[in-house]
Protein backbone atom coordinates (compact mmCIF):
# COMPACT_ATOMS: atom_id res chain seq x y z
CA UNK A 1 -62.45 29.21 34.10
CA UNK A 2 -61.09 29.23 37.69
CA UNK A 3 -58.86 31.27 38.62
CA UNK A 4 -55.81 29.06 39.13
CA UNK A 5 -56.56 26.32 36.18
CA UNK A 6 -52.80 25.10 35.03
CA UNK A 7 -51.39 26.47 37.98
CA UNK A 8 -48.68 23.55 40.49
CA UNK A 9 -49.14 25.18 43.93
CA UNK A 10 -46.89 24.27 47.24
CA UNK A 11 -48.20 25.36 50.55
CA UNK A 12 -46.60 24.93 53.37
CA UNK A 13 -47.98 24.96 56.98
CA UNK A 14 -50.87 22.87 55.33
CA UNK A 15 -52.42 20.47 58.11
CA UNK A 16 -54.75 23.10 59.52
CA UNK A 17 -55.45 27.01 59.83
CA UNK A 18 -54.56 29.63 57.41
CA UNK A 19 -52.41 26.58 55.25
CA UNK A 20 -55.02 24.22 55.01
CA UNK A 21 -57.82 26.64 53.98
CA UNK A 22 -55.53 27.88 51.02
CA UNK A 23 -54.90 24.58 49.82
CA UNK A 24 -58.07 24.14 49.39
CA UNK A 25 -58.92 27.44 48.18
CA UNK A 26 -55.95 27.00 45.68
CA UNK A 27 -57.47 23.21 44.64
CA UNK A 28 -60.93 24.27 44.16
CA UNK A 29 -59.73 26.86 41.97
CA UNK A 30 -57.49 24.28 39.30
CA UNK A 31 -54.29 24.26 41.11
CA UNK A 32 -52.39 20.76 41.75
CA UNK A 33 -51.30 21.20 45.48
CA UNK A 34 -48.37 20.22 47.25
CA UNK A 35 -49.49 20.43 51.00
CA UNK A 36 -46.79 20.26 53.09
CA UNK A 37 -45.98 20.04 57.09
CA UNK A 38 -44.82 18.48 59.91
CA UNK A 39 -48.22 16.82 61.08
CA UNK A 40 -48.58 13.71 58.84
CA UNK A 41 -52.20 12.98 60.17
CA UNK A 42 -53.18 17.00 59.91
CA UNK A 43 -52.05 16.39 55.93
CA UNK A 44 -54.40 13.57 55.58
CA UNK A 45 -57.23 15.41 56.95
CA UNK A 46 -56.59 18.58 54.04
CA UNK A 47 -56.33 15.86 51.20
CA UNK A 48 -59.65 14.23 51.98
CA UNK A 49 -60.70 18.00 52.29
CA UNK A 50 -59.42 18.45 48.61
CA UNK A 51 -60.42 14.88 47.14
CA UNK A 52 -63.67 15.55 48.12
CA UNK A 53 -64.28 18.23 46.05
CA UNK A 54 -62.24 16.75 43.04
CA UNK A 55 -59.05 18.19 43.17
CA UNK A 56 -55.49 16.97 43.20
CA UNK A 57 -53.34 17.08 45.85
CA UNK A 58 -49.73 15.46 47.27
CA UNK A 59 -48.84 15.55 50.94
CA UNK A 60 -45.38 16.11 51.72
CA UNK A 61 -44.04 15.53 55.52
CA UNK A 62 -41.48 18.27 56.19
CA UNK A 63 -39.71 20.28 57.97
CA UNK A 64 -39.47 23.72 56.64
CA UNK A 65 -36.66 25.09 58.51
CA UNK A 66 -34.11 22.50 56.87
CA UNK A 67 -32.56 23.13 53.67
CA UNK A 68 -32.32 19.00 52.30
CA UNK A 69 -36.18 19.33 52.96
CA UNK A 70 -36.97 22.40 51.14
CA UNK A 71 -35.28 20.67 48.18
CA UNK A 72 -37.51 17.69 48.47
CA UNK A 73 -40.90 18.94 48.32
CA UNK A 74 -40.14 21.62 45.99
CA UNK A 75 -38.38 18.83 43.68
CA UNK A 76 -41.75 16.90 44.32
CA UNK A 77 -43.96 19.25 43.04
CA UNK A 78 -41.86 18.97 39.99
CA UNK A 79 -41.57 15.33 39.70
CA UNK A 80 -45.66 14.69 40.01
CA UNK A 81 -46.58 17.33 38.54
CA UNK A 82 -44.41 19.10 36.26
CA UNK A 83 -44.19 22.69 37.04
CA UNK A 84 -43.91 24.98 39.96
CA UNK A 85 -46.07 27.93 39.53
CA UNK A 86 -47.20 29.44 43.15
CA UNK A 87 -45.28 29.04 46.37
CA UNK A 88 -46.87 30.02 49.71
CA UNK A 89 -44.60 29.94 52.49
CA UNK A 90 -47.30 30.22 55.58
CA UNK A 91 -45.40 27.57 57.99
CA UNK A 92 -44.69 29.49 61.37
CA UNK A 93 -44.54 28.78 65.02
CA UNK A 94 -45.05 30.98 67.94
CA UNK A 95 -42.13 30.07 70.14
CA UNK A 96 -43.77 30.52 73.65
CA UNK A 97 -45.05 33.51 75.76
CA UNK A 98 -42.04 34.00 77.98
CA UNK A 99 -40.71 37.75 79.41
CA UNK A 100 -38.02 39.14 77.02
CA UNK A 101 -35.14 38.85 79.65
CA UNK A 102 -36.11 35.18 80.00
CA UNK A 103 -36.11 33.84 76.47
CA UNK A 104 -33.04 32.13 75.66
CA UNK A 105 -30.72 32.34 72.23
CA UNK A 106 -31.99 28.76 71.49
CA UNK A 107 -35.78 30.40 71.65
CA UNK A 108 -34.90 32.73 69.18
CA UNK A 109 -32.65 30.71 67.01
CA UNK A 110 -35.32 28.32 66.66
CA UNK A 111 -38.64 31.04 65.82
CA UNK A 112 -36.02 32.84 63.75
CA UNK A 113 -35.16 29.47 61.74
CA UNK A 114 -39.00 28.05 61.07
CA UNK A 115 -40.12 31.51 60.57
CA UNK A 116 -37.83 33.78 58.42
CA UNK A 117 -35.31 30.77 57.45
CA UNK A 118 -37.70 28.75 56.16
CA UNK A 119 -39.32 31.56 54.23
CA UNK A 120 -36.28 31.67 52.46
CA UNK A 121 -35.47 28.24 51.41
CA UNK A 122 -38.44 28.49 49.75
CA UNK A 123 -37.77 31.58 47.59
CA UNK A 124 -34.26 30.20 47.05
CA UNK A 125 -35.43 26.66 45.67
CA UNK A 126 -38.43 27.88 43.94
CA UNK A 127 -37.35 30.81 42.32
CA UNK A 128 -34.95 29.08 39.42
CA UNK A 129 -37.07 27.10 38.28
CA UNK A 130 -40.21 29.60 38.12
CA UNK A 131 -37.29 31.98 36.30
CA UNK A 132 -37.18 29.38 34.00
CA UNK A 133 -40.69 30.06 32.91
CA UNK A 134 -40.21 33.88 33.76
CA UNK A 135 -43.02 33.69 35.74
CA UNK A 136 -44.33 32.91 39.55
CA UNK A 137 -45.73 33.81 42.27
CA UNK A 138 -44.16 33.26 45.84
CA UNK A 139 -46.51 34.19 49.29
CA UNK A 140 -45.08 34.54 52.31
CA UNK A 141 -46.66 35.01 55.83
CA UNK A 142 -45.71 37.66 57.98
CA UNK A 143 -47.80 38.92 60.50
CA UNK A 144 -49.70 42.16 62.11
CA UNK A 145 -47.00 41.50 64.49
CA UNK A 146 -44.32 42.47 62.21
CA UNK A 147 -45.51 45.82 61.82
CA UNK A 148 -46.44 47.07 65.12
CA UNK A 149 -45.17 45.74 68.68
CA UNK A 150 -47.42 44.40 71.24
CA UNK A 151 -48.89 41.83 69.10
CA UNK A 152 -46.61 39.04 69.98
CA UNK A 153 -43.51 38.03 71.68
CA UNK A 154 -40.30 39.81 70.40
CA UNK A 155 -38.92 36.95 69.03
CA UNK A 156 -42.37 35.70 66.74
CA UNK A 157 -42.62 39.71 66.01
CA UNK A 158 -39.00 40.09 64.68
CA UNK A 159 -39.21 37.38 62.83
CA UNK A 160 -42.50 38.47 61.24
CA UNK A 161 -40.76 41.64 60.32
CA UNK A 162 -38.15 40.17 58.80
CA UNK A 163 -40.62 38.22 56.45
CA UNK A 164 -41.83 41.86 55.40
CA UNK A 165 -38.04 42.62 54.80
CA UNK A 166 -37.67 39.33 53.03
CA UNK A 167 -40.84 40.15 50.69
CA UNK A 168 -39.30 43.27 49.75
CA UNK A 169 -35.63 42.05 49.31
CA UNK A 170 -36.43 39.11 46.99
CA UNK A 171 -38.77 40.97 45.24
CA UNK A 172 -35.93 43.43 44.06
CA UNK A 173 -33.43 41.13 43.99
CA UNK A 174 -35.51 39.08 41.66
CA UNK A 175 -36.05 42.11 39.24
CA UNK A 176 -36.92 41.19 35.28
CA UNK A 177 -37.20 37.18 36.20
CA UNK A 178 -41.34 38.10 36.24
CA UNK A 179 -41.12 36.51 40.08
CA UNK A 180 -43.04 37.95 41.95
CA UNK A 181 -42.74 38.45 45.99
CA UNK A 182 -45.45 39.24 48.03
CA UNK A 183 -46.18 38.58 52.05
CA UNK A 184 -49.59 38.85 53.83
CA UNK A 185 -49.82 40.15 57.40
CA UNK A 186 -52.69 38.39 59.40
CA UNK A 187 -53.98 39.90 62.02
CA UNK A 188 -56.12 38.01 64.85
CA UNK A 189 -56.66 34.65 63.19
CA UNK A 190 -58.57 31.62 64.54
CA UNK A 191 -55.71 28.70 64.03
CA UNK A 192 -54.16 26.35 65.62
CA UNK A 193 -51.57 28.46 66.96
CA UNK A 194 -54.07 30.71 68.53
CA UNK A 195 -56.41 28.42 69.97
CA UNK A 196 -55.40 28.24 73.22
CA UNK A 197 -55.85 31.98 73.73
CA UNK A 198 -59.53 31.79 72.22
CA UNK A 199 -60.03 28.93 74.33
CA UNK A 200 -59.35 31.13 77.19
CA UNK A 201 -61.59 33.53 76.04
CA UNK A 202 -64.21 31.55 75.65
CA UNK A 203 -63.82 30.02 79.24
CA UNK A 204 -63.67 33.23 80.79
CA UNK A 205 -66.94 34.13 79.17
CA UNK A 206 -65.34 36.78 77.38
CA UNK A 207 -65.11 35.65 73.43
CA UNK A 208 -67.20 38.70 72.91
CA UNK A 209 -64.28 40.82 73.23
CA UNK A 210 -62.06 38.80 70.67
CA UNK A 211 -60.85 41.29 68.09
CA UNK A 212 -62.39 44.29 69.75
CA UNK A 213 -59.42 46.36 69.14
CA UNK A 214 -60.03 46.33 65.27
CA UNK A 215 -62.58 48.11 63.56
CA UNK A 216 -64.44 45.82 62.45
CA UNK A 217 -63.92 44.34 66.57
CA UNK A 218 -63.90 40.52 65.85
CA UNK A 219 -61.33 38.19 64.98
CA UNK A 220 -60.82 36.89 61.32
CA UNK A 221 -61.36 33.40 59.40
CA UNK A 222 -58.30 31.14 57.72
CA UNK A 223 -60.58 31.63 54.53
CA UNK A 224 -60.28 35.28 54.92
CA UNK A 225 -56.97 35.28 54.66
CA UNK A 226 -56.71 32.41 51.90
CA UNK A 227 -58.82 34.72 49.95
CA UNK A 228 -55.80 37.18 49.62
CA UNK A 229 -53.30 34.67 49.16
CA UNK A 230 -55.30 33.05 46.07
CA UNK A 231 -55.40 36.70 44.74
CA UNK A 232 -51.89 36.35 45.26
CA UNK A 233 -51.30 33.58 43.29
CA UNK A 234 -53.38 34.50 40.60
CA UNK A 235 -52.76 36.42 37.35
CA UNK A 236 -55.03 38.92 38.66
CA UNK A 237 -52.17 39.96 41.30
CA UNK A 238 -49.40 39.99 37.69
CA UNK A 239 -48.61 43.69 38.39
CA UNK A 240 -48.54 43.39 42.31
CA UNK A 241 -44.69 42.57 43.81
CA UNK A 242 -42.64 43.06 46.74
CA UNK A 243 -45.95 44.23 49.19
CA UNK A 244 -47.30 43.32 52.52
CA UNK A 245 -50.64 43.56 52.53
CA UNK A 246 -52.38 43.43 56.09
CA UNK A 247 -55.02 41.50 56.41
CA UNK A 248 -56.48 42.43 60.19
CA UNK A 249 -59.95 43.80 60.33
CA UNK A 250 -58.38 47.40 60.17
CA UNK A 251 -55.80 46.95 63.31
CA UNK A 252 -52.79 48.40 62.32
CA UNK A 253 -54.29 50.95 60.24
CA UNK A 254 -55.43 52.63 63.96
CA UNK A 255 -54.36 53.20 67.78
CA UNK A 256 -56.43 51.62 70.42
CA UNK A 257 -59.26 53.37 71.36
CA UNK A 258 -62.42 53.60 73.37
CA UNK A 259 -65.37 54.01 71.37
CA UNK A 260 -67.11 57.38 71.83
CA UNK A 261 -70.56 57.52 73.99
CA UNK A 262 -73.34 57.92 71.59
């Protein structure tokens, strides 16, 4: 039986990276997916990704920072298929790379709105109806970045650390509904968001060096953190609520370091 058979999934953020490889983590394991995002032709790309291994999906153009279309794809999921089981709420944006006492209020309203805003929509629109069932399972995506500084701009890292709030908060505030709240923190992922800097890595000759602050010193997979999220959703994760679970090849478990002359 796989591990999400029965199960109506949304994911958001779902036309490439760390969205598209749990869509079709979460298909290939039973769930009916709702992949939403902004990038229409992205979507097509994960559905022929999904159809081609058999399972059922529904793209959903969005945006995930506005409330009218939160409603809509979360009403879609229950119109095709019938139920709302698992939400994962991965959409995010970076918001640029410019000096603190540059970035404007408009800069931060915006990261603050796709990343932490639209977080919430989701709990808020999903949660009564998985009540309804007294059961669910909603993912959000934080980020390394919300836990320590120095791995990202303030405004992407406040945000991030909000999500962790946000995990925690709805959790509790969701007490004896069986909803359950979780966020993941990636650390160094190869996405879409992060492929200019890998880019420049590899340009520079230097890709060698990607990750090297970690412990295990390389960067990590979209699968590798789909892996966790489909743990997540599944009833294997039924007594695990309100955590933020890093998922970083060891970063923020240390302080940077040289290694030690052997």
């Amino acid at each position: 039986m796989a591990r999400l058979d029965g199960k109506v999934a949304i994911v958001t953020g779902a036309a490439s990276g760390i969205g598209r490889a749990s869509a079709v983590l979460f298909a290939r394991e039973g769930a009916r997916v709702i992949a939403v995002d902004q990038n229409a032709e992205g979507l097509g790309g994960t559905a022929n990704a999904i159809s081609q291994h058999g399972g059922r999906v529904q793209i959903f153009s969005a945006d995930v920072s506005q409330e009218d279309n939160v409603k809509a794809f979360v009403n879609q999921a229950l119109t095709t298929f019938g139920a709302l089981d698992v939400v994962f709420a991965n959409a995010g944006i970076i918001g640029g790379h410019d000096p603190l006492l540059e970035q404007s209020v408009d800069l931060w309203l915006q990261v603050l709105q796709v990343n932490l805003i639209g977080p919430f929509l989701a709990i808020k629109h999903a949660a009564k109806h998985m009540i309804e069932k007294g059961r669910g399972s909603i993912i959000l995506t934080a980020s390394v970045a919300g836990l320590r500084a120095n791995a990202g701009e303030a405004p992407y890292s406040s945000s991030k650390a909000g999500v962790i709030s946000l995990a925690q908060t709805a959790a509790s505030a969701l007490l004896g509904t069986g909803v359950r709240v979780n966020a993941i923190c990636p650390g160094l992922i190869e996405t879409g968001m992060t492929r200019r800097l890998f880019a420049a890595a590899r340009d520079r000759g230097t890709a060698g060096k990607i990750g090297q602050l970690n412990p295990l010193q390389r960067a990590g997979a979209p699968e590798e953190i789909a892996a966790m999220a489909l743990f997540l959703a599944s009833d294997e994760s039924s007594y695990v609520n309100g955590q933020a679970f890093a998922v970083d090849g060891g970063l923020s478990s240390t302080l940077p370091f040289t290694r030690p002359i052997r």
